[in-house]
PDB file of N, CA and C in Angstrom:
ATOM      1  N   UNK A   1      36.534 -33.268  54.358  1.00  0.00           N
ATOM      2  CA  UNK A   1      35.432 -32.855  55.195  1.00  0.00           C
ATOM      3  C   UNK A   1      35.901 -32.705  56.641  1.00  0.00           C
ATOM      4  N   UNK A   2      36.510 -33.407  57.198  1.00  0.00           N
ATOM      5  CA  UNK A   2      37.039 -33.623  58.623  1.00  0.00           C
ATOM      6  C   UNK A   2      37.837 -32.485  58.696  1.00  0.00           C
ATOM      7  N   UNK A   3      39.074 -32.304  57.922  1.00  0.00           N
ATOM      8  CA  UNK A   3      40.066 -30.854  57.934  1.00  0.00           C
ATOM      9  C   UNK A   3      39.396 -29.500  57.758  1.00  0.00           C
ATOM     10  N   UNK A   4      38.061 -29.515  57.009  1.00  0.00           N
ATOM     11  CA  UNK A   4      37.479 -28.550  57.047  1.00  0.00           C
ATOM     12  C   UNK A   4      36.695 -27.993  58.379  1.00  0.00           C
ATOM     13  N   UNK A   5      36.683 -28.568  59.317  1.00  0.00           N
ATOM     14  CA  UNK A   5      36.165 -28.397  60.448  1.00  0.00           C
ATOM     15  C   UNK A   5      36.875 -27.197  61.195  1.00  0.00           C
ATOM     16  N   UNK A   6      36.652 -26.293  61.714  1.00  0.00           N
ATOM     17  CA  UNK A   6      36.923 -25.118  62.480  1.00  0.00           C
ATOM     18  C   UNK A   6      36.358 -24.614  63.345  1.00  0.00           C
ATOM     19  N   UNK A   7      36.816 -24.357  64.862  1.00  0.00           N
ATOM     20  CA  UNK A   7      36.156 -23.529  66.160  1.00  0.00           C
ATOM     21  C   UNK A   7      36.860 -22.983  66.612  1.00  0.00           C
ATOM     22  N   UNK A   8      36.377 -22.150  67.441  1.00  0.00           N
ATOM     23  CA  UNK A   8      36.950 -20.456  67.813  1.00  0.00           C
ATOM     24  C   UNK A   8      37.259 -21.151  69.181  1.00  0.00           C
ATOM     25  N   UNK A   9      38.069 -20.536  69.421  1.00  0.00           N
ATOM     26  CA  UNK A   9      38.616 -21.172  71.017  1.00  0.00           C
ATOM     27  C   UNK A   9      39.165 -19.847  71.434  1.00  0.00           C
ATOM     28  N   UNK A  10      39.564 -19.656  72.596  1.00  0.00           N
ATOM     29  CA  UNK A  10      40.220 -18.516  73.658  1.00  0.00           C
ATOM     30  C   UNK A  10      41.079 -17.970  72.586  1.00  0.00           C
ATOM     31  N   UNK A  11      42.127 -18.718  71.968  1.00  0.00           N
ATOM     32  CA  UNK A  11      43.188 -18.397  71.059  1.00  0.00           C
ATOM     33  C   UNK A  11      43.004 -18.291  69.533  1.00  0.00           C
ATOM     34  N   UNK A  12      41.720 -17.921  69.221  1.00  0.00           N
ATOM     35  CA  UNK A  12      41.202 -17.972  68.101  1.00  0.00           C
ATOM     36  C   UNK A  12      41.032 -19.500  67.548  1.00  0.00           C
ATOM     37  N   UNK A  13      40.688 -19.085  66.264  1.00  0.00           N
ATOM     38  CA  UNK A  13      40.358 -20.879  65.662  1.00  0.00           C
ATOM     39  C   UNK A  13      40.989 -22.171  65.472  1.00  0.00           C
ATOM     40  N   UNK A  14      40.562 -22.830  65.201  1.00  0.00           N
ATOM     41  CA  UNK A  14      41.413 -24.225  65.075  1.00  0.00           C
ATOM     42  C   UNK A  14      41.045 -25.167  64.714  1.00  0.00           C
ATOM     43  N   UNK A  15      41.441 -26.099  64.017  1.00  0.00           N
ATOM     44  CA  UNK A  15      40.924 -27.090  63.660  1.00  0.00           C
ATOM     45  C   UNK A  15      41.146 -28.562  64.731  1.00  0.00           C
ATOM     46  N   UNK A  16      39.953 -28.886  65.282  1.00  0.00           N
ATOM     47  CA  UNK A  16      39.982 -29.899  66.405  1.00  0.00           C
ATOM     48  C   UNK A  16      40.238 -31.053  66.353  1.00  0.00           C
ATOM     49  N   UNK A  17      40.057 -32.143  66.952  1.00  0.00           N
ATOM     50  CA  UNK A  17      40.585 -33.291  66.538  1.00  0.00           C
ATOM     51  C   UNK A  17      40.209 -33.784  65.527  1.00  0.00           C
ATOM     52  N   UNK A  18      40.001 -35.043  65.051  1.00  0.00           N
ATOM     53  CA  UNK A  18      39.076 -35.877  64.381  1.00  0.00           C
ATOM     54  C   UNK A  18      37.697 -36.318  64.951  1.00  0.00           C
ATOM     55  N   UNK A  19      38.232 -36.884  66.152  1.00  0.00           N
ATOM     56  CA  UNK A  19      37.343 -37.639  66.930  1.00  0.00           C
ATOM     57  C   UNK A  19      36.387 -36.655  67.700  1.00  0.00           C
ATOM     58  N   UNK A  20      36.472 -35.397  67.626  1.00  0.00           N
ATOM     59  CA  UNK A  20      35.519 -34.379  68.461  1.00  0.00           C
ATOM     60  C   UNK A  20      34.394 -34.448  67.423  1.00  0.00           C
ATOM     61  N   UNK A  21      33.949 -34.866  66.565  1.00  0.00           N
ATOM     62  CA  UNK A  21      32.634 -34.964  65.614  1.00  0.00           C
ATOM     63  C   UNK A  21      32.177 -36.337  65.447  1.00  0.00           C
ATOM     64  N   UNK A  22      30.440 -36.156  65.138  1.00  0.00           N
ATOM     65  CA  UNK A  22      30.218 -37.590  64.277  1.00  0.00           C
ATOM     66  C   UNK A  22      29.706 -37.274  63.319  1.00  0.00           C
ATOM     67  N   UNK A  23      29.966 -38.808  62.663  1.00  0.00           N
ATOM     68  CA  UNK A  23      29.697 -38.400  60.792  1.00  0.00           C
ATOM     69  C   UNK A  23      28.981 -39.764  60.688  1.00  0.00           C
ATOM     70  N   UNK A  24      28.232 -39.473  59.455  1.00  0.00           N
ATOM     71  CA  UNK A  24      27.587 -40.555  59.284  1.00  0.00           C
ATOM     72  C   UNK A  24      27.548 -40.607  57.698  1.00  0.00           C
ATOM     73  N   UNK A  25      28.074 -42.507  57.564  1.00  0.00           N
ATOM     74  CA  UNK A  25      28.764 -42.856  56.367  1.00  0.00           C
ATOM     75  C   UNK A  25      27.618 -43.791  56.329  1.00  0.00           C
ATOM     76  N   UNK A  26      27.652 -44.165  54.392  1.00  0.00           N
ATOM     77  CA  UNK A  26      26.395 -44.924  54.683  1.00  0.00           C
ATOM     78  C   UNK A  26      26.877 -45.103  52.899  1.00  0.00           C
ATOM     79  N   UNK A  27      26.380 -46.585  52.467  1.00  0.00           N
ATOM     80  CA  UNK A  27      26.575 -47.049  51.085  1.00  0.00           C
ATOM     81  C   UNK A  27      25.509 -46.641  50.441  1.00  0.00           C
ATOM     82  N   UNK A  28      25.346 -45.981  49.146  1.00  0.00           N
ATOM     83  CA  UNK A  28      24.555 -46.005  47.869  1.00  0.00           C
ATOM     84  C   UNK A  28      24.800 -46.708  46.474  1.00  0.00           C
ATOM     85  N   UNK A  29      23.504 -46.647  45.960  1.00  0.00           N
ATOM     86  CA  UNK A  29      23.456 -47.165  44.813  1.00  0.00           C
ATOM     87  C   UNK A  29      23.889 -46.001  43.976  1.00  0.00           C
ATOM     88  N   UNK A  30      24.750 -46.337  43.037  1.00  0.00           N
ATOM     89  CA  UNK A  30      25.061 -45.349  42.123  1.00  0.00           C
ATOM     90  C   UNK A  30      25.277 -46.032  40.473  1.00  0.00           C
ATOM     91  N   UNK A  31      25.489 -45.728  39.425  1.00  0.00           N
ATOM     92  CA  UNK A  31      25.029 -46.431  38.281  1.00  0.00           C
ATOM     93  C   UNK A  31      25.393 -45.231  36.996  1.00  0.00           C
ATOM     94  N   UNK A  32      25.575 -45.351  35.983  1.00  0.00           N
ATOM     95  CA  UNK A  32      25.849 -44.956  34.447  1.00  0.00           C
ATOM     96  C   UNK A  32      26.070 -45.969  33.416  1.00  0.00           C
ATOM     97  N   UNK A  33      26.445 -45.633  32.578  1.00  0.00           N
ATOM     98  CA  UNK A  33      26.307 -46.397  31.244  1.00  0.00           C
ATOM     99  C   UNK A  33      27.551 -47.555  31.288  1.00  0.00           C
ATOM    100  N   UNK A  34      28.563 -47.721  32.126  1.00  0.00           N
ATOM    101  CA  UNK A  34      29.004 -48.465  32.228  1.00  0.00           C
ATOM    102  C   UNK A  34      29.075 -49.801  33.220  1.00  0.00           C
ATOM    103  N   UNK A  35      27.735 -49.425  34.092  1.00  0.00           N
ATOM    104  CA  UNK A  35      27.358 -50.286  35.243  1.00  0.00           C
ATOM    105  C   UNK A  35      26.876 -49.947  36.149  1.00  0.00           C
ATOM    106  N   UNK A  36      26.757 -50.674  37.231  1.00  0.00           N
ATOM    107  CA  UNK A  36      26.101 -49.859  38.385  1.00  0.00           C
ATOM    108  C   UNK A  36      27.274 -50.117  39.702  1.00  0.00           C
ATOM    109  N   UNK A  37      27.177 -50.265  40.504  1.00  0.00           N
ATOM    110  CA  UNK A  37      27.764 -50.050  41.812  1.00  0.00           C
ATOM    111  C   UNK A  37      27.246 -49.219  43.296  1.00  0.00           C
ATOM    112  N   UNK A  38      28.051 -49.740  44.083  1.00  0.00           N
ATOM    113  CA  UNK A  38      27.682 -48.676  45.290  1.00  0.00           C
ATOM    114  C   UNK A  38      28.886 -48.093  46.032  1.00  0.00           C
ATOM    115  N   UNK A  39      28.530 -46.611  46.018  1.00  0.00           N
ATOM    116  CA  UNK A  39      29.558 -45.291  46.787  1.00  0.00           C
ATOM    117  C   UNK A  39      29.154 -45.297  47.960  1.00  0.00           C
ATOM    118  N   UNK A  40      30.029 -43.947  48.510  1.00  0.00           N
ATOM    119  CA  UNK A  40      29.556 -43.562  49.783  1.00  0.00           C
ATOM    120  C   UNK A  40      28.701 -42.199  49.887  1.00  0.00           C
ATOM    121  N   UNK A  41      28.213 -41.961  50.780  1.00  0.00           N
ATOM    122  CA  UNK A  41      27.570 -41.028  50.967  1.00  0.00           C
ATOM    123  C   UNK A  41      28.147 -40.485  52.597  1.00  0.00           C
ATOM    124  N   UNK A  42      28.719 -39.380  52.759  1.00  0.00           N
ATOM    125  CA  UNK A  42      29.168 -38.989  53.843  1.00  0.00           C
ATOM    126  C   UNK A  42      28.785 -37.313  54.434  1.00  0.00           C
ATOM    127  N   UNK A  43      28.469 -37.587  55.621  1.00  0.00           N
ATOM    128  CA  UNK A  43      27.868 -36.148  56.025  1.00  0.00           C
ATOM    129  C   UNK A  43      28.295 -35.812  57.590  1.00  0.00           C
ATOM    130  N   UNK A  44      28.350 -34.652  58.298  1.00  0.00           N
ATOM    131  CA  UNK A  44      29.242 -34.639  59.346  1.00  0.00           C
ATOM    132  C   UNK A  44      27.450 -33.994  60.029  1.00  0.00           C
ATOM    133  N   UNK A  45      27.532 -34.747  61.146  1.00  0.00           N
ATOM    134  CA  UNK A  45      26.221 -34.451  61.835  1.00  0.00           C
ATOM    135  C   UNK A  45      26.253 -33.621  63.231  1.00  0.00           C
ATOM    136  N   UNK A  46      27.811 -33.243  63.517  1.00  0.00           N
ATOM    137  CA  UNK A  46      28.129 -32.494  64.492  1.00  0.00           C
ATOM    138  C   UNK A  46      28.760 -32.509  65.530  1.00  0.00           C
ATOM    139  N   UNK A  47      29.382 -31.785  66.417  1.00  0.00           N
ATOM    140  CA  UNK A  47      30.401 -32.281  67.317  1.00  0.00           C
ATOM    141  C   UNK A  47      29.411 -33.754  68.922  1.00  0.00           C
ATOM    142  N   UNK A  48      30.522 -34.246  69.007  1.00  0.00           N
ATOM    143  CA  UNK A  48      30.479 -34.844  70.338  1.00  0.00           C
ATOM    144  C   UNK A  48      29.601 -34.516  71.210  1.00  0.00           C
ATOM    145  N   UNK A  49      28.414 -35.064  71.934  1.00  0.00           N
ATOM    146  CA  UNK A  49      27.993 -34.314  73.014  1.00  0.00           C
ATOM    147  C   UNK A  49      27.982 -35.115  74.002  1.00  0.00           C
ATOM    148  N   UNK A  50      28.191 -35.880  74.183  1.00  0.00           N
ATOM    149  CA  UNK A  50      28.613 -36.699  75.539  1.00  0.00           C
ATOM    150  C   UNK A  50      30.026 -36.761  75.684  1.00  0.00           C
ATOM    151  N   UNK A  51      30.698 -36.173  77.075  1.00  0.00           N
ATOM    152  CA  UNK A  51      31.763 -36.330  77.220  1.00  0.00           C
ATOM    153  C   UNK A  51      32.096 -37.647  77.651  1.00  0.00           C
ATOM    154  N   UNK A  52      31.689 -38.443  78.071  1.00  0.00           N
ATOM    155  CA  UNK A  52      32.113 -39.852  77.899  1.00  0.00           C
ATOM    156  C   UNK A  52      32.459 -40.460  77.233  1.00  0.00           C
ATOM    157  N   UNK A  53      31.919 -40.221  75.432  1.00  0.00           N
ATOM    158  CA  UNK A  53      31.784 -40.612  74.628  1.00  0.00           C
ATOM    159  C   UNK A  53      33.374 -39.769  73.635  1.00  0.00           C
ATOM    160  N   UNK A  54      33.471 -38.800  74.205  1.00  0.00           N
ATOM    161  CA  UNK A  54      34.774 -38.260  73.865  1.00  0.00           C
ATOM    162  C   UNK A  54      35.858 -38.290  74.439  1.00  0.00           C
ATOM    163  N   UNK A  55      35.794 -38.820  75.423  1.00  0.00           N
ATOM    164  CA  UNK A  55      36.653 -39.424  76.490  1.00  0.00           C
ATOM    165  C   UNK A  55      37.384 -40.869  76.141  1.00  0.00           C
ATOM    166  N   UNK A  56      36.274 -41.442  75.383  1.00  0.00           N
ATOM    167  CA  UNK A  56      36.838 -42.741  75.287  1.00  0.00           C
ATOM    168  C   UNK A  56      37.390 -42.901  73.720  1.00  0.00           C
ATOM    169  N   UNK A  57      37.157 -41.530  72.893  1.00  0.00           N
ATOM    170  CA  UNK A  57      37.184 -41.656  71.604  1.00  0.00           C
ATOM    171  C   UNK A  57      39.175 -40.700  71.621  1.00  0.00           C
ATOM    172  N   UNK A  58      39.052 -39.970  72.362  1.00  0.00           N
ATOM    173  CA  UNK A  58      40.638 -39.926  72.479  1.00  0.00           C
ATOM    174  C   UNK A  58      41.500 -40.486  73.197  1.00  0.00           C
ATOM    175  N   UNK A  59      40.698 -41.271  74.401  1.00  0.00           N
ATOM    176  CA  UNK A  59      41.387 -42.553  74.680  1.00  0.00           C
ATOM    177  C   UNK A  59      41.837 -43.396  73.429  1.00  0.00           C
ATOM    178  N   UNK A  60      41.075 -43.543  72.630  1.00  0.00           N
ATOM    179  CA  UNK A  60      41.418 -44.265  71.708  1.00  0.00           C
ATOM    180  C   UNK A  60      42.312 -43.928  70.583  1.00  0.00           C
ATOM    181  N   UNK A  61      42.563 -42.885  70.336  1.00  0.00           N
ATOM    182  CA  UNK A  61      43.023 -42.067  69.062  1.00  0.00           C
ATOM    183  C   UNK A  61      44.445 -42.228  70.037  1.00  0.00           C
ATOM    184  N   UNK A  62      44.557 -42.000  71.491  1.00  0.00           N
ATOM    185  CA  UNK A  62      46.327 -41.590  72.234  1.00  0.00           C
ATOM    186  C   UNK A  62      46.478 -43.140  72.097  1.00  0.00           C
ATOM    187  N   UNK A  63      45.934 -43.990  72.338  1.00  0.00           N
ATOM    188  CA  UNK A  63      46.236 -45.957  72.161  1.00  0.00           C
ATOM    189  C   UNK A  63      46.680 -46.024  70.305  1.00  0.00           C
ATOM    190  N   UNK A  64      46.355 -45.226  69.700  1.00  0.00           N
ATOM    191  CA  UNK A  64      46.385 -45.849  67.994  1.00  0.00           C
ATOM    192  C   UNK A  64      47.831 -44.876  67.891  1.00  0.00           C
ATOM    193  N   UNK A  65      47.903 -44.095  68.222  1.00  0.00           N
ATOM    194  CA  UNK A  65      49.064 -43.286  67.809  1.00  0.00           C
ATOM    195  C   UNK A  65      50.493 -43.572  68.702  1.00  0.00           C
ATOM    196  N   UNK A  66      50.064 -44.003  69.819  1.00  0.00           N
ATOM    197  CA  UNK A  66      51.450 -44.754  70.795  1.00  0.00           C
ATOM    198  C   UNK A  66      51.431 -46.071  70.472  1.00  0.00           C
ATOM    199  N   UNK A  67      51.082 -46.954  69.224  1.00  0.00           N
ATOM    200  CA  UNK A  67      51.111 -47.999  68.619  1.00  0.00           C
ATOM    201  C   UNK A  67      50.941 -48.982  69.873  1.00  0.00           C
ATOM    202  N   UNK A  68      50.108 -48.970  70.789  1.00  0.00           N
ATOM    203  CA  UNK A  68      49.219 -49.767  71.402  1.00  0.00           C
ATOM    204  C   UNK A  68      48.295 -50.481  70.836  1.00  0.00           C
ATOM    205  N   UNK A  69      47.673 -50.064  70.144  1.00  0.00           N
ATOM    206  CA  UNK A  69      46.877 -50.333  69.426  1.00  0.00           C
ATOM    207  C   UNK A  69      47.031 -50.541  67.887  1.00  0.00           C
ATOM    208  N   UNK A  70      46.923 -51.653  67.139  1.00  0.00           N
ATOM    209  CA  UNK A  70      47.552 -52.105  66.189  1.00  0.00           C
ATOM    210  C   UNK A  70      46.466 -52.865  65.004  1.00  0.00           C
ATOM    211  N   UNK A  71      46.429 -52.326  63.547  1.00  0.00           N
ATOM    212  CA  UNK A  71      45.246 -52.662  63.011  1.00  0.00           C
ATOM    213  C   UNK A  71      45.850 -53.893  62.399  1.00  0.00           C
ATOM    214  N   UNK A  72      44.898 -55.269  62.879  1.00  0.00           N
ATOM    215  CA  UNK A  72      44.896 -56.524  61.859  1.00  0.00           C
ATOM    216  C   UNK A  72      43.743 -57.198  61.033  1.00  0.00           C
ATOM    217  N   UNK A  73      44.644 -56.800  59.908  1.00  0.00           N
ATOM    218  CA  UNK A  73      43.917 -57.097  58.848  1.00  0.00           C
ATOM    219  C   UNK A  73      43.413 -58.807  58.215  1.00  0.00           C
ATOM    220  N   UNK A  74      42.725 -58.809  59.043  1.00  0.00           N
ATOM    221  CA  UNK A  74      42.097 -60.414  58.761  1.00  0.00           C
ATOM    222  C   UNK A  74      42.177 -60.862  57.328  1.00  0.00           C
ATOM    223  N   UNK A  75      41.658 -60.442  56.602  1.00  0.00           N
ATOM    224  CA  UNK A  75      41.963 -60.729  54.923  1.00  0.00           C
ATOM    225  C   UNK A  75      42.660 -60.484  53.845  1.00  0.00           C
ATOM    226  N   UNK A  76      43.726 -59.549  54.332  1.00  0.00           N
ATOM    227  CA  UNK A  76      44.583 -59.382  53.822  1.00  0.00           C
ATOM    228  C   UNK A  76      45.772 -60.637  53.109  1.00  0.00           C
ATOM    229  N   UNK A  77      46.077 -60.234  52.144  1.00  0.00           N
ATOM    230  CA  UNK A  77      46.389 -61.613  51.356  1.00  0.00           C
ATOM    231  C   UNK A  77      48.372 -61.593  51.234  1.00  0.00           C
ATOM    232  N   UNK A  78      48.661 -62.099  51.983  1.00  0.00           N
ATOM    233  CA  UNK A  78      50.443 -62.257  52.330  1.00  0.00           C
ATOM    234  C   UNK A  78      50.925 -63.008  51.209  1.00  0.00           C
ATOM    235  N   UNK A  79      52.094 -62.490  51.072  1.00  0.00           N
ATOM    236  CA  UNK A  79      53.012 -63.127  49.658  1.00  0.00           C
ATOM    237  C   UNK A  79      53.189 -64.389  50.151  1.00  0.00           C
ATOM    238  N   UNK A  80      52.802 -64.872  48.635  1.00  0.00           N
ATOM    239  CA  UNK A  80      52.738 -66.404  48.738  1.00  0.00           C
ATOM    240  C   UNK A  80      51.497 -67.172  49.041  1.00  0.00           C
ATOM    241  N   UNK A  81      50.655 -66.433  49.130  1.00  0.00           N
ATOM    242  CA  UNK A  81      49.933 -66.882  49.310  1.00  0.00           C
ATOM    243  C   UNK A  81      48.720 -67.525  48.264  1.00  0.00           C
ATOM    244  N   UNK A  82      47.730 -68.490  48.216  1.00  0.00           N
ATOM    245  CA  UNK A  82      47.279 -68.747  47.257  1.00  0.00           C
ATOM    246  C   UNK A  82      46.047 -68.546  47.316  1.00  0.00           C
ATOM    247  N   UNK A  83      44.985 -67.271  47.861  1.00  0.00           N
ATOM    248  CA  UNK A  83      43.917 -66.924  47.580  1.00  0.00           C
ATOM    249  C   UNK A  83      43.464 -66.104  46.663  1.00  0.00           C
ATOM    250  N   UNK A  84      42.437 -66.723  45.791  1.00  0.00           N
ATOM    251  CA  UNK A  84      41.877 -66.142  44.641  1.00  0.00           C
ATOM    252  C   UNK A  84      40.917 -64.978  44.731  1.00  0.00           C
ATOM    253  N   UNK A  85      41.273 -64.015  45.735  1.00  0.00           N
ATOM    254  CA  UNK A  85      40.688 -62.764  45.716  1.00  0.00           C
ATOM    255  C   UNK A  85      41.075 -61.468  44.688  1.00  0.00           C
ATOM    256  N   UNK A  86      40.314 -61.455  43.467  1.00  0.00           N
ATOM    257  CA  UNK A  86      40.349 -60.421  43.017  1.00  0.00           C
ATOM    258  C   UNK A  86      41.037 -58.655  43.377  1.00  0.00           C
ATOM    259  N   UNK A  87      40.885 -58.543  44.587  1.00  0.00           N
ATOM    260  CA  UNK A  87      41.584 -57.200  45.171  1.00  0.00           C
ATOM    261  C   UNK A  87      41.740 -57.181  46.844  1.00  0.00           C
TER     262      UNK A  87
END
């Protein structure tokens, strides 16, 4: 959904960042003969309109990609370790 995104610019089209849109993700109930569970439901609601708000969202994307910014995974389960988490 995100790669499918396209705008016409001076130099013809392109596909823009990530962070130039918002989307809105959201859990459902979903269910068949083998159980039930919950998916996602995902829909793109349109580009950015506060430049502030895009300002700080590729601030953030240039911090994640110059490994400034670093994801820790709180529950993640390290070898050797002895927690009984299923996945």
């Amino acid at each position: 959904m995100i790669q499918s995104v396209t705008m016409q610019g001076k130099n013809g089209p392109f596909t823009p960042p990530r962070f130039s849109h918002v989307y809105k993700i959201k859990s459902i109930a979903e269910e068949n003969s083998k159980g039930s569970w919950h998916g996602w439901e995902m829909s793109r609601e349109g580009p950015v309109q506060e430049a502030a708000v895009y300002g700080q969202a590729k601030s953030f994307s240039e911090s994640v990609l110059s490994g400034d910014v670093v994801v820790k995974h709180e529950n993640e389960k390290t070898e050797g370790s002895s927690d009984d988490i299923p996945f």
